[in-house]
Protein backbone atom coordinates (compact mmCIF):
# COMPACT_ATOMS: atom_id res chain seq x y z
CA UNK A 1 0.00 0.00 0.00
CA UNK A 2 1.06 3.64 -0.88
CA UNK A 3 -0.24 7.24 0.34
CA UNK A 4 -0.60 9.63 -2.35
CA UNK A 5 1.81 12.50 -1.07
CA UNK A 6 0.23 15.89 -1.22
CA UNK A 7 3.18 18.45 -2.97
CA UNK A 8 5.29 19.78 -0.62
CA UNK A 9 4.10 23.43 0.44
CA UNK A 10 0.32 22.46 -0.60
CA UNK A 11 -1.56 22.45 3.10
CA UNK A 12 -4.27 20.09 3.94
CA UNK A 13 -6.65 22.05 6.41
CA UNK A 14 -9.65 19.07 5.25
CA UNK A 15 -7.65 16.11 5.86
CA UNK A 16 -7.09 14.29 2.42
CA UNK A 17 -8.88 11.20 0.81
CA UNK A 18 -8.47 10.45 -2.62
CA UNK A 19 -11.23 9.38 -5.42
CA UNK A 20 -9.81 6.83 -8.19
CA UNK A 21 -11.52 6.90 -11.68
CA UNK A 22 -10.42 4.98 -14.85
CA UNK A 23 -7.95 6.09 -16.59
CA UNK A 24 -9.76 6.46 -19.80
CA UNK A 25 -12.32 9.28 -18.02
CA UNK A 26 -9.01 10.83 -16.69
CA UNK A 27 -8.26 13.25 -19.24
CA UNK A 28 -12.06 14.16 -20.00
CA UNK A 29 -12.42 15.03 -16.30
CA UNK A 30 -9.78 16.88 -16.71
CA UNK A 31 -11.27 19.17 -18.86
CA UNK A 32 -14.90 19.45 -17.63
CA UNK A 33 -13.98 20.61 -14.04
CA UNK A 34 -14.13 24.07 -12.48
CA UNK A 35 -11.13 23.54 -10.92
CA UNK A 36 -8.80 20.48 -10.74
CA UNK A 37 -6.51 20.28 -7.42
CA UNK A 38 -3.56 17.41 -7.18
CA UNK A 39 -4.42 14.59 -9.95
CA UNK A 40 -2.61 11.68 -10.40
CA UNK A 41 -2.17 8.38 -12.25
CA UNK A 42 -0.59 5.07 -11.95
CA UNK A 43 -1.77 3.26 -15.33
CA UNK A 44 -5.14 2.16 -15.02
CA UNK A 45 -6.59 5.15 -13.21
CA UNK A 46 -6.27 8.38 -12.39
CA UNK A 47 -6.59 9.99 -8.56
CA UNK A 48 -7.86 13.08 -7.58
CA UNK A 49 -7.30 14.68 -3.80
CA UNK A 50 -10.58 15.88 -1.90
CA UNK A 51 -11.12 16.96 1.09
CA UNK A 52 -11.62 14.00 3.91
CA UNK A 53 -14.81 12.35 4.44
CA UNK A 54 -16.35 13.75 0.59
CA UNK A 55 -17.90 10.39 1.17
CA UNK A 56 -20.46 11.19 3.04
CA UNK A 57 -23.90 11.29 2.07
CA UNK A 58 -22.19 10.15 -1.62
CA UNK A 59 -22.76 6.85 -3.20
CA UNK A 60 -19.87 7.03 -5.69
CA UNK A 61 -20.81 4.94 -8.75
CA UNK A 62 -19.42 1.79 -9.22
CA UNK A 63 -16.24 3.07 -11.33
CA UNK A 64 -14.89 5.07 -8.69
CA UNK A 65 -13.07 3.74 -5.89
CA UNK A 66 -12.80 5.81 -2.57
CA UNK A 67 -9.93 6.06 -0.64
CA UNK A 68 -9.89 7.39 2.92
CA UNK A 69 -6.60 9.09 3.75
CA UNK A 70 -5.62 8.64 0.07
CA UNK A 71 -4.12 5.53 0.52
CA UNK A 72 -3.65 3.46 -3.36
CA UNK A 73 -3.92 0.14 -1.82
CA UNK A 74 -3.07 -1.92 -4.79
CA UNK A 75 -0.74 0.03 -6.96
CA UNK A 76 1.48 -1.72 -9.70
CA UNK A 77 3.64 1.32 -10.05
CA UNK A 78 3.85 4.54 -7.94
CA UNK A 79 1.39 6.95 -8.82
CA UNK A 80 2.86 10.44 -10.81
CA UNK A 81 1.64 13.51 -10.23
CA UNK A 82 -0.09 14.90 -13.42
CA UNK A 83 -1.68 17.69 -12.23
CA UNK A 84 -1.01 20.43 -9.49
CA UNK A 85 -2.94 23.14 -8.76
CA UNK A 86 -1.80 26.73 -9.01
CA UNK A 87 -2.49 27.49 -5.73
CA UNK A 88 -1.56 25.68 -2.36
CA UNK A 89 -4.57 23.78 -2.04
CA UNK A 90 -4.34 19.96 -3.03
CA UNK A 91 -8.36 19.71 -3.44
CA UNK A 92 -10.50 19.10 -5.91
CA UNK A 93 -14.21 20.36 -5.55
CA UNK A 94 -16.05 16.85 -4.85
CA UNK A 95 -19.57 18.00 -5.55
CA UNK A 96 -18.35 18.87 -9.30
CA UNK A 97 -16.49 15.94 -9.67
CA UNK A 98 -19.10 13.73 -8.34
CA UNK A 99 -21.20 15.03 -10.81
CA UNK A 100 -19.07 14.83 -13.68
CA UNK A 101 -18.00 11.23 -13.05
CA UNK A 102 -21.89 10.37 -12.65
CA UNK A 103 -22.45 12.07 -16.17
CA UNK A 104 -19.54 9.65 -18.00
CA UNK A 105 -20.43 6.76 -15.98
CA UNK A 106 -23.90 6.83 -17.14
CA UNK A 107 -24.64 6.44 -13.60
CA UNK A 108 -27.79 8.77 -11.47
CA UNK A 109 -26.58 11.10 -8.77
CA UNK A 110 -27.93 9.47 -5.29
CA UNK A 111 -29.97 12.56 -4.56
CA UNK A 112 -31.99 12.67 -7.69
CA UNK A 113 -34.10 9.99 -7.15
CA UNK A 114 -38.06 10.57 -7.58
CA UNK A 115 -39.41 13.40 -5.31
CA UNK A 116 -42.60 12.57 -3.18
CA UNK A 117 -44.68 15.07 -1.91
């Protein structure tokens, strides 16, 4: 098992857990978000840094693995850093990228399930 190591000067006021996605919807993610913080890959997906605990009250969907405290439990080669924020914040947004994963996935948010009165 290997932590993801946050940059050195980035600071982690949230705690850190990480979010794993395939590698293919990488790239695409990429590109659709707001605003990226520390991504990386190791070959078959691609991990992004939120804030600990962006678990809760979130059923991922089934592409996604979560990791508490960013831990890459099976990795077959250390995972490299391919993006970095600008600023000193590791985080990505997990709202946004929740929702953006859900849209490529072809998988329904768990909130938008039928509305009774």
């Amino acid at each position: 098992m290997a932590r993801l190591a946050v940059p050195a000067g980035m600071r982690q006021p949230l705690g850190c857990d990480a979010v794993a996605v395939p590698a293919e919807f990488g790239p695409r993610l990429l590109d659709r978000l707001p605003r990226a913080g520390c991504v990386y890959e190791d070959g078959p997906r691609w991990w992004w840094i939120v804030p600990a605990d962006s678990d809760v009250a979130l059923e991922w969907p089934p592409s996604a693995f979560y990791s508490p405290g960013a831990v890459v439990p099976d990795a077959t080669r250390e995972p490299v850093l391919v993006h970095r924020p600008d600023d000193t914040v590791p985080y990505t947004p997990p709202i946004p990228l929740y929702l953006a994963l859900c849209r490529m996935a072809g998988a329904v948010p768990g909130w938008a399930g039928a509305v009774r009165a």
